[in-house]
C-alpha atoms as a PDB file:
ATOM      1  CA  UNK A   1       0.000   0.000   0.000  1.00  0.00           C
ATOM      2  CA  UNK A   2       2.974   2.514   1.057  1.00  0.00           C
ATOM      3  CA  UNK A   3       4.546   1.795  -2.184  1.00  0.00           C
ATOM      4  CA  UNK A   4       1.626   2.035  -4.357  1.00  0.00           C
ATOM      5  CA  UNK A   5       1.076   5.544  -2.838  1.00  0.00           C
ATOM      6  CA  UNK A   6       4.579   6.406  -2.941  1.00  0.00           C
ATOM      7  CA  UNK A   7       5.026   5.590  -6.866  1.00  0.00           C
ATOM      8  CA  UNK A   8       1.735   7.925  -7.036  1.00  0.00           C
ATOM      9  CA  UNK A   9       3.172  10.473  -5.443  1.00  0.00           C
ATOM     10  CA  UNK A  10       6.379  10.675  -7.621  1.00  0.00           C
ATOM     11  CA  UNK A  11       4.086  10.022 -11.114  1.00  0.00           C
ATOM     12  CA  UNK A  12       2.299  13.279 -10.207  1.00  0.00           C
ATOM     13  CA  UNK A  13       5.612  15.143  -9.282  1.00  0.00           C
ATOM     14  CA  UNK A  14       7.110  14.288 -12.318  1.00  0.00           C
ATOM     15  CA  UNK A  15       4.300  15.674 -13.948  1.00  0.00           C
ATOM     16  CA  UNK A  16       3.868  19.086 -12.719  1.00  0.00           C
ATOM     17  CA  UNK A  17       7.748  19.359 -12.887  1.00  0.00           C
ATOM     18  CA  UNK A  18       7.344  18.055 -16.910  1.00  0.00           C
ATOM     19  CA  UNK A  19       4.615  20.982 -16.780  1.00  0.00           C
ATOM     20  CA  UNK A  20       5.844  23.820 -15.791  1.00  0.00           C
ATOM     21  CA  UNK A  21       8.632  24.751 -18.666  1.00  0.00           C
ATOM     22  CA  UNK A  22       5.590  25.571 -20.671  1.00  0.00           C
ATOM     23  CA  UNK A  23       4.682  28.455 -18.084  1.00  0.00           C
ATOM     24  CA  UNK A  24       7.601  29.885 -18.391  1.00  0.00           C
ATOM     25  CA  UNK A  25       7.990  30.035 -22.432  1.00  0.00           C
ATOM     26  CA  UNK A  26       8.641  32.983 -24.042  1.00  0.00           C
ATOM     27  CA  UNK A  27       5.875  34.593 -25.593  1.00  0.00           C
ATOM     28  CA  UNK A  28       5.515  34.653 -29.710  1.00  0.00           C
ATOM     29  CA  UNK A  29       6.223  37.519 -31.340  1.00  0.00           C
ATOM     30  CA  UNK A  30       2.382  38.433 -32.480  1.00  0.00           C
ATOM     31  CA  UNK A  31       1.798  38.238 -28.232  1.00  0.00           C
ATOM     32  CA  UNK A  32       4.841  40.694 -27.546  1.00  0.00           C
ATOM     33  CA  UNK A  33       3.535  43.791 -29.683  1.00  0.00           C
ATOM     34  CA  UNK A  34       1.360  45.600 -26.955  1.00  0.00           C
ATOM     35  CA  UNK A  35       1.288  49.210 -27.869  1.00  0.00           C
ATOM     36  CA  UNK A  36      -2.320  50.221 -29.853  1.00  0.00           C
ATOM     37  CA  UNK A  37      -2.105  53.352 -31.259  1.00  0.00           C
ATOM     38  CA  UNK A  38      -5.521  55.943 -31.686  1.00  0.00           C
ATOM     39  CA  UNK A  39      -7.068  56.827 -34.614  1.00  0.00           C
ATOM     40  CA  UNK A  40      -5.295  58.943 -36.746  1.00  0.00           C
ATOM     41  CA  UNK A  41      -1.835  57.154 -35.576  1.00  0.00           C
ATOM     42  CA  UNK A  42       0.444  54.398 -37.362  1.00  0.00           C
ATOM     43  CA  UNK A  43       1.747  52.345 -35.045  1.00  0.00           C
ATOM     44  CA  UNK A  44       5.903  51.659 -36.263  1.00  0.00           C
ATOM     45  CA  UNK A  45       8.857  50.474 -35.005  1.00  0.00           C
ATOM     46  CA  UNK A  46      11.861  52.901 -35.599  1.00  0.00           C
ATOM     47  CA  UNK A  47      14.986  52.235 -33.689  1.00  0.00           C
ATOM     48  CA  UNK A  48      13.781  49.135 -31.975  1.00  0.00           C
ATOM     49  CA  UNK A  49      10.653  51.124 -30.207  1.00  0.00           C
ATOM     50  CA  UNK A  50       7.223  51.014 -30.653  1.00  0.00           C
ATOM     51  CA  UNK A  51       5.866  54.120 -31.850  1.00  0.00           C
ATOM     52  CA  UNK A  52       2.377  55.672 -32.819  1.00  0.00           C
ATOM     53  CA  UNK A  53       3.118  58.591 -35.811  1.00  0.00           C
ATOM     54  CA  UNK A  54       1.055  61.315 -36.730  1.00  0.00           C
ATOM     55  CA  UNK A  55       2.124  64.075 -39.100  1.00  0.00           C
ATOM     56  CA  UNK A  56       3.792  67.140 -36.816  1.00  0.00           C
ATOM     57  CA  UNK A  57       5.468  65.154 -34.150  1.00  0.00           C
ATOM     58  CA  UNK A  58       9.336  65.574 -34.057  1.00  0.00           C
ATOM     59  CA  UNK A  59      11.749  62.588 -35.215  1.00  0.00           C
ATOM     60  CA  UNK A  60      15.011  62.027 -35.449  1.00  0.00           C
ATOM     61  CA  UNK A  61      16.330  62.591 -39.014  1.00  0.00           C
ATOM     62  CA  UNK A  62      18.708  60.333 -38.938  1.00  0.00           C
ATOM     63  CA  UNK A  63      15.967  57.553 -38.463  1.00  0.00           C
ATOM     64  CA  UNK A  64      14.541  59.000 -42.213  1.00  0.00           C
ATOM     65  CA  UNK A  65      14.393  55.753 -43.487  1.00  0.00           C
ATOM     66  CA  UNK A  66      12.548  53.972 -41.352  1.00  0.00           C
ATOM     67  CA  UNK A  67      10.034  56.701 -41.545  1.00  0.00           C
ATOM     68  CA  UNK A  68       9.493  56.383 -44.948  1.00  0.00           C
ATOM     69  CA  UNK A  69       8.324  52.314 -44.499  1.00  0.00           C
ATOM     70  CA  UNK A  70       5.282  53.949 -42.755  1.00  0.00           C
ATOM     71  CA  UNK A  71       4.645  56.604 -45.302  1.00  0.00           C
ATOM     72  CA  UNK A  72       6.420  59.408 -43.818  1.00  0.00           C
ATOM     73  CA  UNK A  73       9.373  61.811 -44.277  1.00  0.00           C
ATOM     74  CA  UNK A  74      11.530  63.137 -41.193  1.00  0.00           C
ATOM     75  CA  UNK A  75      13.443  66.089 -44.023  1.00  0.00           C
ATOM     76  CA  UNK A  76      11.188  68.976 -42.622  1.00  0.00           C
ATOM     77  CA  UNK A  77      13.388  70.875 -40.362  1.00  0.00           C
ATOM     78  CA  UNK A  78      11.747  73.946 -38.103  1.00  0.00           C
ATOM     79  CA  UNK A  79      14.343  76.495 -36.911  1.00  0.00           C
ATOM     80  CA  UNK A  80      11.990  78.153 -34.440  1.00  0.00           C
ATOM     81  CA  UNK A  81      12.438  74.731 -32.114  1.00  0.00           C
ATOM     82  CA  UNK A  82      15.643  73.699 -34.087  1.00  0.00           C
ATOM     83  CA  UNK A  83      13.851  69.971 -34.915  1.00  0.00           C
ATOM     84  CA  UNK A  84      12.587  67.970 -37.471  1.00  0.00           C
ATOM     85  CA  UNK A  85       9.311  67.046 -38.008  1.00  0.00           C
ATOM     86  CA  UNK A  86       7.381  64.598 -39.231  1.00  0.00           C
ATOM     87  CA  UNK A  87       5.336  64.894 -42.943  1.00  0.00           C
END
């Protein structure tokens, strides 16, 4: 009876040990992405950040390229705040 129980007992440790490396799995890629943007916003990714665009709001020039996979141009420069802005 004791080792009946005892063989249980180690069956049913062995599974929640076998169990719990899928807790702990890294989440896909589609999961990771949790920044929703507002209407009138494109969400992006320039320089490895999640970003929501809108025409107007300063950017880095040097990031210009990545701009332009999202439809806009970072070439507008304002001297008044010495920035770039988005078009």
């Amino acid at each position: 009876m004791f080792r009946k129980l005892l063989v249980t007992m180690l069956a049913a440790a062995a599974l929640v040990v076998a169990g719990a490396p899928a807790a702990t799995a890294t989440p896909t890629p589609a999961a990771s992405i949790a920044k929703s943007c507002g209407r009138g916003y494109t969400h992006a990714v320039i320089n490895g950040q999640q970003k929501c665009l809108r025409r107007g709001q300063f950017c880095t020039h040097s990031a210009d390229r990545q701009y332009r996979r999202y439809g806009f141009r970072c070439t507008k420069y304002y001297a008044n705040v010495a920035r770039y802005r988005l078009t």
